[in-house]
N, C-alpha and C. Protein backbone atom coordinates (compact mmCIF):
# COMPACT_ATOMS: atom_id res chain seq x y z
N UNK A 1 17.75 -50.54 30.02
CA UNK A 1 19.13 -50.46 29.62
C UNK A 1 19.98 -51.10 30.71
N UNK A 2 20.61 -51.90 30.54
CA UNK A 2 21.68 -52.77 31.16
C UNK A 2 22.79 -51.85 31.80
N UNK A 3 23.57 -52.62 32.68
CA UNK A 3 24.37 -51.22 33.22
C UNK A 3 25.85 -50.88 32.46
N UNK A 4 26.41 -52.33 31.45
CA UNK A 4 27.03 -52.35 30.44
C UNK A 4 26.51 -50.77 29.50
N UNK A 5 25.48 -51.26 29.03
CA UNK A 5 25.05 -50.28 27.80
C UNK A 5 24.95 -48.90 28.33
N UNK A 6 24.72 -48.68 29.09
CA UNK A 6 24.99 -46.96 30.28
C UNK A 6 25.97 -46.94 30.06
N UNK A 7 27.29 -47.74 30.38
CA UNK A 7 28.69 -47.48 30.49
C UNK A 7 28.97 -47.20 29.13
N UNK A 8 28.84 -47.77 28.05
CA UNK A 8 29.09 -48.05 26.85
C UNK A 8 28.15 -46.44 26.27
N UNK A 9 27.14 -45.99 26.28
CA UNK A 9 26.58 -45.03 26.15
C UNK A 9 27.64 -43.66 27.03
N UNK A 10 27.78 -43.89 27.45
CA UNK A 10 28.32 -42.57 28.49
C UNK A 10 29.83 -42.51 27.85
N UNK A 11 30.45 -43.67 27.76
CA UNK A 11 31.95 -43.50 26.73
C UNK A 11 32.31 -42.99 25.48
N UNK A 12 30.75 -43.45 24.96
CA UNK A 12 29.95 -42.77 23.50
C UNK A 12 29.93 -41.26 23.55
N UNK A 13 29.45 -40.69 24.45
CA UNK A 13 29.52 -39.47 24.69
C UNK A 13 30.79 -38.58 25.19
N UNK A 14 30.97 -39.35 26.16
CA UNK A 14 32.60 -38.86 26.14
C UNK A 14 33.74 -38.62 25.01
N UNK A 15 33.79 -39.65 23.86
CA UNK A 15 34.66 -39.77 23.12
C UNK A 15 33.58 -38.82 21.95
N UNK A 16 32.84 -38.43 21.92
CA UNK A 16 32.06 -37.29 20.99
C UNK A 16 32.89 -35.80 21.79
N UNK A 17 32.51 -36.33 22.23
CA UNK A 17 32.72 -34.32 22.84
C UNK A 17 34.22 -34.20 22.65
N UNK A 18 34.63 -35.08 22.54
CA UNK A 18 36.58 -34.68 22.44
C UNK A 18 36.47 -34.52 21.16
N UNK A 19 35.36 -34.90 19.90
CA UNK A 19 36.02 -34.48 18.94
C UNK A 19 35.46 -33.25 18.68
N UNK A 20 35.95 -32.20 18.25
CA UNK A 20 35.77 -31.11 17.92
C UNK A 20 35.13 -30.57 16.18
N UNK A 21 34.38 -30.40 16.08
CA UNK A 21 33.32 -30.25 14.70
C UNK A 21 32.82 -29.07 14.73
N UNK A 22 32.02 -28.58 13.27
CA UNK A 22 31.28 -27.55 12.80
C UNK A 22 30.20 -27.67 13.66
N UNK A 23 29.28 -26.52 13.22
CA UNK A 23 28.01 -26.57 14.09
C UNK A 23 27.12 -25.77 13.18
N UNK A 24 26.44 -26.91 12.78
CA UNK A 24 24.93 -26.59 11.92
C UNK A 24 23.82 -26.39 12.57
N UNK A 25 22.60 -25.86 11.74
CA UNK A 25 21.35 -26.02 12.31
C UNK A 25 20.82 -26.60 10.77
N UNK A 26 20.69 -27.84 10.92
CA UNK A 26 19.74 -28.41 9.85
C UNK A 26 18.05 -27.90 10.03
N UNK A 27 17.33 -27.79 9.05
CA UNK A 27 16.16 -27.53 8.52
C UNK A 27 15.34 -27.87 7.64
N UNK A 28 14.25 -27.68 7.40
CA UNK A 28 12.81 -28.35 6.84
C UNK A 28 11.59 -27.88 7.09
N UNK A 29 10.81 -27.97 5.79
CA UNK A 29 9.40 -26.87 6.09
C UNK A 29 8.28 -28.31 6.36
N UNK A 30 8.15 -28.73 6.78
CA UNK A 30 6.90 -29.92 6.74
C UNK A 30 5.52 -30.06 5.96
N UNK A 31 5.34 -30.73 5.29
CA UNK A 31 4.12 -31.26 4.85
C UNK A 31 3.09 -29.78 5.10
N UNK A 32 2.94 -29.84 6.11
CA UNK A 32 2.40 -28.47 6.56
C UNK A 32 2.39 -27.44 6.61
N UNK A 33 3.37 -26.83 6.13
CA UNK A 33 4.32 -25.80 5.92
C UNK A 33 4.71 -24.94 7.19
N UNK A 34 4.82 -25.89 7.84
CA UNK A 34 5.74 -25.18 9.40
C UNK A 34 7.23 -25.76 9.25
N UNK A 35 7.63 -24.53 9.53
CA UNK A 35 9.66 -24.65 9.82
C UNK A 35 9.82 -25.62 10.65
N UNK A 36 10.54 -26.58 10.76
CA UNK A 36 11.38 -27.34 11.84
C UNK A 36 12.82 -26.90 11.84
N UNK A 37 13.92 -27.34 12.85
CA UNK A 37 15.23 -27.07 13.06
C UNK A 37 15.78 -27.86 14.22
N UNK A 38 17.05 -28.25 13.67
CA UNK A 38 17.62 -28.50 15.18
C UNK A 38 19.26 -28.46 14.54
N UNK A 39 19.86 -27.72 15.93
CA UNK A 39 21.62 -28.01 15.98
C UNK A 39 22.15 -29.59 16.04
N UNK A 40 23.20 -29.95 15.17
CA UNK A 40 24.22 -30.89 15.10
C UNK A 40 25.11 -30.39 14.59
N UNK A 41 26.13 -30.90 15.18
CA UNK A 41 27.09 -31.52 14.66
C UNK A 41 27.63 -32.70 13.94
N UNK A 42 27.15 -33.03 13.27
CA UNK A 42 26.70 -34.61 12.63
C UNK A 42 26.29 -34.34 10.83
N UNK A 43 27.58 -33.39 10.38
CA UNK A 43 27.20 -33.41 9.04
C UNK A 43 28.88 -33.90 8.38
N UNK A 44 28.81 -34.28 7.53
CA UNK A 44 30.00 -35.08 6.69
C UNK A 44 29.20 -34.33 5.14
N UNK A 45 30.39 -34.19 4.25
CA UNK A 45 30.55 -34.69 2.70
C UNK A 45 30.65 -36.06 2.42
N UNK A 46 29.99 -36.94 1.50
CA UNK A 46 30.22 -37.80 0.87
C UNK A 46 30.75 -38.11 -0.10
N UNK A 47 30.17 -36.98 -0.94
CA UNK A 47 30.54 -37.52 -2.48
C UNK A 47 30.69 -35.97 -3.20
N UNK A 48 31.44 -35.79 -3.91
CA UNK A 48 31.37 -34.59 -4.68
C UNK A 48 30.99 -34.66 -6.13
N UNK A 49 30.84 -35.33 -7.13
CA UNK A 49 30.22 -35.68 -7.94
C UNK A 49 29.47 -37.11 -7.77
N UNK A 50 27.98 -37.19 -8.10
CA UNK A 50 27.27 -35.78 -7.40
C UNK A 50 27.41 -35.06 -6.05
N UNK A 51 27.26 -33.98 -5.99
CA UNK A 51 27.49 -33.34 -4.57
C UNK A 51 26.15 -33.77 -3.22
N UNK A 52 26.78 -34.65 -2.42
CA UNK A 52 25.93 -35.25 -1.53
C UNK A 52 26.84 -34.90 -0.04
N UNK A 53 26.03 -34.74 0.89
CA UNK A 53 25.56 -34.70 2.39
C UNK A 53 24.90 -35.74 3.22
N UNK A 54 25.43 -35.53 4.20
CA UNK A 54 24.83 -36.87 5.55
C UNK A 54 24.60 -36.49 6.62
N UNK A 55 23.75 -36.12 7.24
CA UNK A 55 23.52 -35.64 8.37
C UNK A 55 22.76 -36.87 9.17
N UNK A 56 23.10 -36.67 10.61
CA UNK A 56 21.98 -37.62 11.39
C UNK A 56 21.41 -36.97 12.32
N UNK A 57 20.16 -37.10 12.16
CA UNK A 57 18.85 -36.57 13.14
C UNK A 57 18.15 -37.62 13.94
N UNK A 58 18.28 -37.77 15.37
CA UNK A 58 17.77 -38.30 16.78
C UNK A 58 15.74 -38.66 15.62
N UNK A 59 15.66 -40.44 15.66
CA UNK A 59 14.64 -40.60 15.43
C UNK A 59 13.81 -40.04 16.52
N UNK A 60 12.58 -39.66 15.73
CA UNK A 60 11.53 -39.03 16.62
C UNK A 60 11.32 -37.97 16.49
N UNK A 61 12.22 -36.84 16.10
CA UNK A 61 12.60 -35.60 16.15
C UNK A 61 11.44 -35.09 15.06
N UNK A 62 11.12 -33.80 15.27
CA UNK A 62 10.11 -32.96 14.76
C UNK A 62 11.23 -33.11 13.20
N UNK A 63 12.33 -32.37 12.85
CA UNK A 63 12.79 -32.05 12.39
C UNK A 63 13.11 -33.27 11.27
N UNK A 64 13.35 -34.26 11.38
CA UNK A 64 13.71 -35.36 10.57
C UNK A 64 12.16 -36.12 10.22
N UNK A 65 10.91 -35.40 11.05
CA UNK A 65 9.47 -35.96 10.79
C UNK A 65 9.05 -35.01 9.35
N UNK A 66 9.83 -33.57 9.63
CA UNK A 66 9.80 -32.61 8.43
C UNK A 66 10.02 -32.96 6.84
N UNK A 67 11.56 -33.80 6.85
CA UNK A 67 12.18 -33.64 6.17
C UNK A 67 11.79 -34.69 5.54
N UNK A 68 11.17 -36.01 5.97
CA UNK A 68 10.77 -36.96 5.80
C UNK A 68 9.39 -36.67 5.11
N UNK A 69 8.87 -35.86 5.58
CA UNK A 69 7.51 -35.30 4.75
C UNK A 69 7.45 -34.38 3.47
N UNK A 70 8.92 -34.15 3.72
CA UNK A 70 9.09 -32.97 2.54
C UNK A 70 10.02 -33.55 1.32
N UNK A 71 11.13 -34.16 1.40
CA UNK A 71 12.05 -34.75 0.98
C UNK A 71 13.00 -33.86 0.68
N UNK A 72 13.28 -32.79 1.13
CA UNK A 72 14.26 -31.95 0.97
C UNK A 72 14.66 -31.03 2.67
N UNK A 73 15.90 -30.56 2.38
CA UNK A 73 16.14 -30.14 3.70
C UNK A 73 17.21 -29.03 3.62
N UNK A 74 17.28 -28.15 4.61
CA UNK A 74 18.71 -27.17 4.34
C UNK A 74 19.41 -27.48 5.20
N UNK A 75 21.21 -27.33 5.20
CA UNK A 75 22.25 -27.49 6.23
C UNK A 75 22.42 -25.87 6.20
N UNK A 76 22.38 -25.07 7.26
CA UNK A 76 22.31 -23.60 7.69
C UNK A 76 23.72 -23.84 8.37
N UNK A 77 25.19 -23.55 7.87
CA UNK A 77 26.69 -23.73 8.89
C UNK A 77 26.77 -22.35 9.40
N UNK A 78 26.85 -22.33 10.38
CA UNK A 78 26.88 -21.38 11.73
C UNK A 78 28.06 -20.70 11.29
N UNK A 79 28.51 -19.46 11.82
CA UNK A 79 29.44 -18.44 12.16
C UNK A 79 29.59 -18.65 13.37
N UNK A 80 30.63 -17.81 13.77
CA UNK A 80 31.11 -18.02 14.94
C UNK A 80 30.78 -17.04 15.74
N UNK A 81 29.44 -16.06 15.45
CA UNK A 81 28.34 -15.20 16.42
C UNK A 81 27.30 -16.04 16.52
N UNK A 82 26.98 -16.92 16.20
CA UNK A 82 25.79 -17.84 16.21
C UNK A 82 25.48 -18.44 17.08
N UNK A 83 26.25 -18.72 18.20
CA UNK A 83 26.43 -19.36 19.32
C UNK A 83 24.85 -19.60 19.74
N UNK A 84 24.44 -18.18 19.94
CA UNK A 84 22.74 -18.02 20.66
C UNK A 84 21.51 -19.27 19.77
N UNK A 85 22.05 -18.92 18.58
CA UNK A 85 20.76 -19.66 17.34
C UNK A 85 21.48 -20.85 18.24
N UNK A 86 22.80 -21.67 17.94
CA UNK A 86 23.15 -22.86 18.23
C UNK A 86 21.80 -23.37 19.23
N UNK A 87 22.20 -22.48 20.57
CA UNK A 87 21.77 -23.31 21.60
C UNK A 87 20.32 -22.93 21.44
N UNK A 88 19.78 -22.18 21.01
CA UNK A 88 18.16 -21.85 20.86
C UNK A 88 17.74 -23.00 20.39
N UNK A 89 18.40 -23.51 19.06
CA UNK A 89 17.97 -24.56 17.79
C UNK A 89 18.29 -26.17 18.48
N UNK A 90 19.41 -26.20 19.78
CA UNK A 90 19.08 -27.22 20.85
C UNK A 90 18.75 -27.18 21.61
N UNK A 91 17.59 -26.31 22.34
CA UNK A 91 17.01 -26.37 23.42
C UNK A 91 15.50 -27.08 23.19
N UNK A 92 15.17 -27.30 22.44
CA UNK A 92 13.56 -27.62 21.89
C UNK A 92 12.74 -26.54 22.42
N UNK A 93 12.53 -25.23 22.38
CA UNK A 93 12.09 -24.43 22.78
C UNK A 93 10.83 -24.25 21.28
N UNK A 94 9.84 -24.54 21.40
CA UNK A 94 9.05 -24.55 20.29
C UNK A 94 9.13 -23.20 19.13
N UNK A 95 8.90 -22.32 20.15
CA UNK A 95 8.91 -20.92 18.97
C UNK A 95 10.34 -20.47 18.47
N UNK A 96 10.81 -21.46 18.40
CA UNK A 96 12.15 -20.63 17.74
C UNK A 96 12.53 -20.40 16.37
N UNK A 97 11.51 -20.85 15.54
CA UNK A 97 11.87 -19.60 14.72
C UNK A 97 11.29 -18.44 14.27
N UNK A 98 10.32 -18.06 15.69
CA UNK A 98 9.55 -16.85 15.97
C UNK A 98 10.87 -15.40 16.58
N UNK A 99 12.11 -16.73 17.03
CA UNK A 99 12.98 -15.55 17.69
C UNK A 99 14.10 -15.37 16.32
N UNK A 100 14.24 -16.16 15.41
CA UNK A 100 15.42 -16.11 14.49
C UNK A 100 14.75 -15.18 12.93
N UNK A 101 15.31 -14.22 11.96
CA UNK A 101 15.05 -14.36 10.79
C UNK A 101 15.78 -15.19 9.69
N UNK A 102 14.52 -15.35 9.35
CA UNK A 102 14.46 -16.62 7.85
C UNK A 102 13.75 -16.66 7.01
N UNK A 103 14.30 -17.36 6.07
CA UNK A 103 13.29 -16.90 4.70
C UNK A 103 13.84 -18.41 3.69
N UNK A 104 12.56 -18.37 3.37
CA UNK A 104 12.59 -19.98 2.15
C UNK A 104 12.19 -19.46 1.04
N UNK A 105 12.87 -18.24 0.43
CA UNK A 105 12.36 -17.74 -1.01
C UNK A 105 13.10 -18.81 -2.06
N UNK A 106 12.86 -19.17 -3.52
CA UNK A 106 13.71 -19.73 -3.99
C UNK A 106 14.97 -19.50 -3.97
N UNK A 107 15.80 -20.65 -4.30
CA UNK A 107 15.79 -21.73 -4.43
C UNK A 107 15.67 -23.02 -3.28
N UNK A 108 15.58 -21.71 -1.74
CA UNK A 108 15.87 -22.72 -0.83
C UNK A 108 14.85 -24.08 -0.88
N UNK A 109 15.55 -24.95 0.05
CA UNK A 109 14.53 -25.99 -0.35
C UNK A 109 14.24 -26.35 1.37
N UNK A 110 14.61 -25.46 2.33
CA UNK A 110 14.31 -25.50 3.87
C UNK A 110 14.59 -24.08 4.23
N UNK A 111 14.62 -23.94 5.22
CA UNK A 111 14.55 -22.88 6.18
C UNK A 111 16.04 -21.82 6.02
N UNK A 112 16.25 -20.78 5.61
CA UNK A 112 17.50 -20.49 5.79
C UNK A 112 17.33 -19.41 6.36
N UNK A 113 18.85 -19.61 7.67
CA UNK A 113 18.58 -18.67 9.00
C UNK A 113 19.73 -17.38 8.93
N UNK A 114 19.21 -16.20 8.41
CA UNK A 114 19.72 -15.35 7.06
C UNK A 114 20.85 -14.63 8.43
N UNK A 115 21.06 -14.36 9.98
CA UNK A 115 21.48 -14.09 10.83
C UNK A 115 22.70 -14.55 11.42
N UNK A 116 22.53 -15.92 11.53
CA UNK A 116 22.89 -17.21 11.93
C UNK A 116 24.14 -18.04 10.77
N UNK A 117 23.92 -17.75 9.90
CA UNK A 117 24.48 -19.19 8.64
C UNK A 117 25.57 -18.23 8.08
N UNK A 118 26.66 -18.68 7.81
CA UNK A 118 27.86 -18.09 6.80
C UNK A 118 27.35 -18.57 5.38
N UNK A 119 27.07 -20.08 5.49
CA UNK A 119 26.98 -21.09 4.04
C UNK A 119 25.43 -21.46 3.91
N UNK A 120 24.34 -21.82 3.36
CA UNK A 120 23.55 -22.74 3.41
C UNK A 120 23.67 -23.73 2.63
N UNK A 121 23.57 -25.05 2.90
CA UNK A 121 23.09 -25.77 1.19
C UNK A 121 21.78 -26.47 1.49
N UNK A 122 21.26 -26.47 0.81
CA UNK A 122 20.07 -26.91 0.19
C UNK A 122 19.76 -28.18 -0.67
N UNK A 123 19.29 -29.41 0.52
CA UNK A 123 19.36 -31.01 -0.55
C UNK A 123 17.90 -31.61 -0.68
N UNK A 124 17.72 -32.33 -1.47
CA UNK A 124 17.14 -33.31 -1.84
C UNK A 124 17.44 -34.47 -1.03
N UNK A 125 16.31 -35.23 -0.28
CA UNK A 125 17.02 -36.21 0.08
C UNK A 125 17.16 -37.56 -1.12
N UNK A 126 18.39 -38.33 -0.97
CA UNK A 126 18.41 -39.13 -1.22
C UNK A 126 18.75 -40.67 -0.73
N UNK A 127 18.77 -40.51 0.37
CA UNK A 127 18.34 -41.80 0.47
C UNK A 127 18.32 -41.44 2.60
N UNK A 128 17.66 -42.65 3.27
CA UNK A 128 17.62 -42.32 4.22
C UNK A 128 17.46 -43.93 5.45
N UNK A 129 18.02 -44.00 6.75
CA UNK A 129 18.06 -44.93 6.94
C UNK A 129 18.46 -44.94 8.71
N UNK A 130 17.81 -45.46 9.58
CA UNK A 130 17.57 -45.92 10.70
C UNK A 130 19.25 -46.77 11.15
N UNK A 131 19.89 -46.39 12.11
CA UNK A 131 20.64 -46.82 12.63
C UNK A 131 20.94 -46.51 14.24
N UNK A 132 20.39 -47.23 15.03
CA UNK A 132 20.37 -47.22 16.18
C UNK A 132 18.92 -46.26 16.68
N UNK A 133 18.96 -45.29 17.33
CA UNK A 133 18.35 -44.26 17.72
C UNK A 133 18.58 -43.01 16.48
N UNK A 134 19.09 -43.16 15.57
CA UNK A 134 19.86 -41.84 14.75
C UNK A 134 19.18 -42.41 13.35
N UNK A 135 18.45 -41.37 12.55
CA UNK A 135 18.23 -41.60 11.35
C UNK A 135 19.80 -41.13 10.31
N UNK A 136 20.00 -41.79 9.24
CA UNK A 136 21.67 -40.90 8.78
C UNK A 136 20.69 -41.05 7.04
N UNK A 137 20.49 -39.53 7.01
CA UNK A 137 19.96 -38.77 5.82
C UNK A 137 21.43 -38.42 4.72
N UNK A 138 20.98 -38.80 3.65
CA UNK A 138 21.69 -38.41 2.31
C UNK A 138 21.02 -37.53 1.54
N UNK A 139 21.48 -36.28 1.73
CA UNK A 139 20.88 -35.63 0.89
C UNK A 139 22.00 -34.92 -0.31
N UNK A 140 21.01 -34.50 -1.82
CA UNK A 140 22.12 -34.31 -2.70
C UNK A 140 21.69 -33.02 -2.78
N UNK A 141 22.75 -32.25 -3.00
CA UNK A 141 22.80 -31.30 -2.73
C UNK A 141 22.53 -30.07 -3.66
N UNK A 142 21.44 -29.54 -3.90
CA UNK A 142 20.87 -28.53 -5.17
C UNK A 142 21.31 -27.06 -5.39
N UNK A 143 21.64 -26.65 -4.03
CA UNK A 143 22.23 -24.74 -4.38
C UNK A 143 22.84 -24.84 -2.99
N UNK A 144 24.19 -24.03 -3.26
CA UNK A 144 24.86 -23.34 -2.41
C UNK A 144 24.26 -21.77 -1.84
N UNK A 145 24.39 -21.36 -0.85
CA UNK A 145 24.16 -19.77 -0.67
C UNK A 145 25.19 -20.07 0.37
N UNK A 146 26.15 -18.67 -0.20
CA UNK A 146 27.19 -18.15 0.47
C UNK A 146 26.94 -16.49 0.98
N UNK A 147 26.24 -17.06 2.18
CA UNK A 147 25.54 -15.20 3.25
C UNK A 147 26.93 -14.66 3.22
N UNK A 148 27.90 -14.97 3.97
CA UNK A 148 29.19 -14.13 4.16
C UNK A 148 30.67 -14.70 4.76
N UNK A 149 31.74 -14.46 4.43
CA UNK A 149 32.73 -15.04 4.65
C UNK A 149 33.45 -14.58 5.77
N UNK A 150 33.22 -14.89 6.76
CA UNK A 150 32.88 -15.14 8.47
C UNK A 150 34.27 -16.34 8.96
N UNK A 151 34.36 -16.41 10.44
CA UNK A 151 34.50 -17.72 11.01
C UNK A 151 33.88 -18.48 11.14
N UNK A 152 34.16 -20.06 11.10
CA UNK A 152 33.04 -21.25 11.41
C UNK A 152 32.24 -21.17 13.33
N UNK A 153 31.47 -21.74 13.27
CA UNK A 153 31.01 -21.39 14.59
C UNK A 153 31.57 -23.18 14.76
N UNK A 154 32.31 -23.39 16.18
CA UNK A 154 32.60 -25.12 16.43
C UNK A 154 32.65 -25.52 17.44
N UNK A 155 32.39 -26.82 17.95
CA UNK A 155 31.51 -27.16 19.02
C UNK A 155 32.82 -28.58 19.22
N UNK A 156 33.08 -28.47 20.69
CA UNK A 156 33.71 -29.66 21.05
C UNK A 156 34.02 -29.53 22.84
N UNK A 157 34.78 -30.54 23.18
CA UNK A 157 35.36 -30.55 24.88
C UNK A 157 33.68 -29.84 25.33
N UNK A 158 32.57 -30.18 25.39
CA UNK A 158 31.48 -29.44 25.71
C UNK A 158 31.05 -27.63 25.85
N UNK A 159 31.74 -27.40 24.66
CA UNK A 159 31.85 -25.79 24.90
C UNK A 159 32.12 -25.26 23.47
N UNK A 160 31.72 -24.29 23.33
CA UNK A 160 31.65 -23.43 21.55
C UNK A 160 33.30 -22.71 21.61
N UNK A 161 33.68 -22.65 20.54
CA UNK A 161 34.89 -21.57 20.12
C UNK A 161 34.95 -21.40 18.33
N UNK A 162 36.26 -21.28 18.27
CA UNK A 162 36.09 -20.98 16.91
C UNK A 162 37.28 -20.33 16.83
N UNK A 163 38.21 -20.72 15.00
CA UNK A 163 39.37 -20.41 14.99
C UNK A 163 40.13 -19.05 15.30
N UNK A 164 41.68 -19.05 15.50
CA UNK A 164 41.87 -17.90 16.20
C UNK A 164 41.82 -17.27 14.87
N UNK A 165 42.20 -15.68 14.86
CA UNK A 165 42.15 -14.59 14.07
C UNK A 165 43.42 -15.31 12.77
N UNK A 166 44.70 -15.58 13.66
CA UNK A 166 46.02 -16.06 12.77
C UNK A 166 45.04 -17.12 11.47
N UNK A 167 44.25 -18.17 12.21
CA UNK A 167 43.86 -18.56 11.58
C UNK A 167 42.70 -18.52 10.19
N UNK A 168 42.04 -17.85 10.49
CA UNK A 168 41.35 -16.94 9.72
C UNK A 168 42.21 -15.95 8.76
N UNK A 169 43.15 -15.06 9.00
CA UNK A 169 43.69 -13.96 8.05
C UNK A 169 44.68 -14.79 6.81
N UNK A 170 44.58 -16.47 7.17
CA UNK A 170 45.18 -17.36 6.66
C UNK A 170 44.82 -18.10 5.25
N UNK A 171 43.08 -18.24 6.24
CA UNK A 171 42.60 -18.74 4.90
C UNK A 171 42.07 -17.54 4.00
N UNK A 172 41.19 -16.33 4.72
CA UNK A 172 41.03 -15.60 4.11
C UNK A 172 41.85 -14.82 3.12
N UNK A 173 43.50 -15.13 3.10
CA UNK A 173 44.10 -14.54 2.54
C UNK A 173 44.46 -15.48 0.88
N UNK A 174 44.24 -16.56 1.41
CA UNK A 174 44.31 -18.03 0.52
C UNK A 174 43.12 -18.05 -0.08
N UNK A 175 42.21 -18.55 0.71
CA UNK A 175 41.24 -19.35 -0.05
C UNK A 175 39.69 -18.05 -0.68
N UNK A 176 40.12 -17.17 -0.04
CA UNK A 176 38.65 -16.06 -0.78
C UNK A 176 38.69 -15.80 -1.84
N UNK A 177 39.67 -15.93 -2.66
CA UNK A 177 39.51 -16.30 -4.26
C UNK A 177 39.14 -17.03 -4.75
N UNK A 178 39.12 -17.75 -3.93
CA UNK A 178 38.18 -19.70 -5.08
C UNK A 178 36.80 -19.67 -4.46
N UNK A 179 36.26 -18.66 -3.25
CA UNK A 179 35.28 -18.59 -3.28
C UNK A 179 34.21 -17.51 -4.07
N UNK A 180 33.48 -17.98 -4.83
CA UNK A 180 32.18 -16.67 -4.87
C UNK A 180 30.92 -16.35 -4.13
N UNK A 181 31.68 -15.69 -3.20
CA UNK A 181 30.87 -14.84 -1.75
C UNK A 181 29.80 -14.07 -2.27
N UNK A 182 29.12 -13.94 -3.23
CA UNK A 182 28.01 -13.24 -3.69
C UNK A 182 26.73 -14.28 -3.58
């Protein structure tokens, strides 16, 4: 690596961490039927009819070797007690989901971390594709599970938080009607 592309890499990172995002633990059972996982921040909506997802997973990664074997995957969106799963699910600590409970009963179509997740969804991939070091997965999206109507868990400036209370008694006062939390 050139000392340009360090600089250019390190600005990359810099200008990530200022932005402030959700914090998932994407998932996948492998070919094999072992769980994979890892934390990002790196999920977008695409399309709402059909309902599609984009996540990008670091080529190489156990987790995108899963999903790639399986063709389906879960987005697990964190609460804002989740903090611990967060950094467990980025540490590459192998047994971790010996320390989390989860369960892939139907309909899931990956790992869902029943502790950890406010939302899961559950995709199909559809289409998938190599860009730089980062695979950027499309997956469409087959079942919602709504565990509980929580704060988001969110990740930015290199450090976890999550909205204040004002903010929360806001939407919860708004928007928990258009959801079905069951």
């Amino acid at each position: 690596m050139t000392a340009s592309n360090e600089l250019a890499r390190m600005d990359m990172r810099r200008l990530m961490a200022s932005f402030p995002s959700g914090v998932v633990i994407t998932t996948a059972l492998h070919a094999d039927g072992k769980p994979r996982g890892m934390t990002c921040t790196s999920l977008t909506s695409v399309s709402l009819d059909p309902p599609v997802l984009l996540v990008c997973l670091r080529c190489g990664s156990p987790t995108l070797e899963a999903i790639s074997s399986s063709g389906a995957f879960a987005v697990n969106l964190l609460h804002d007690r989740a903090r611990g799963a967060a950094e467990l699910f980025g540490s590459g600590a192998r047994d971790r989901f010996d320390r989390v409970r989860w369960h892939t009963d139907a309909p899931a179509l990956g790992p869902h971390l029943m502790d950890a997740a406010h939302t899961v969804a559950d995709c199909v991939v559809q289409d998938m594709s190599v860009v730089g070091d980062h695979a950027v997965v499309l997956g469409r999206v087959q079942a919602i599970a709504r565990l509980r109507p929580v704060r988001p868990l969110l990740y930015g400036l290199r450090q976890y938080s999550t909205w204040s209370d004002a903010v929360e008694g806001a939407y919860l006062s708004s928007d928990a009607q258009a959801f079905d939390w069951s």
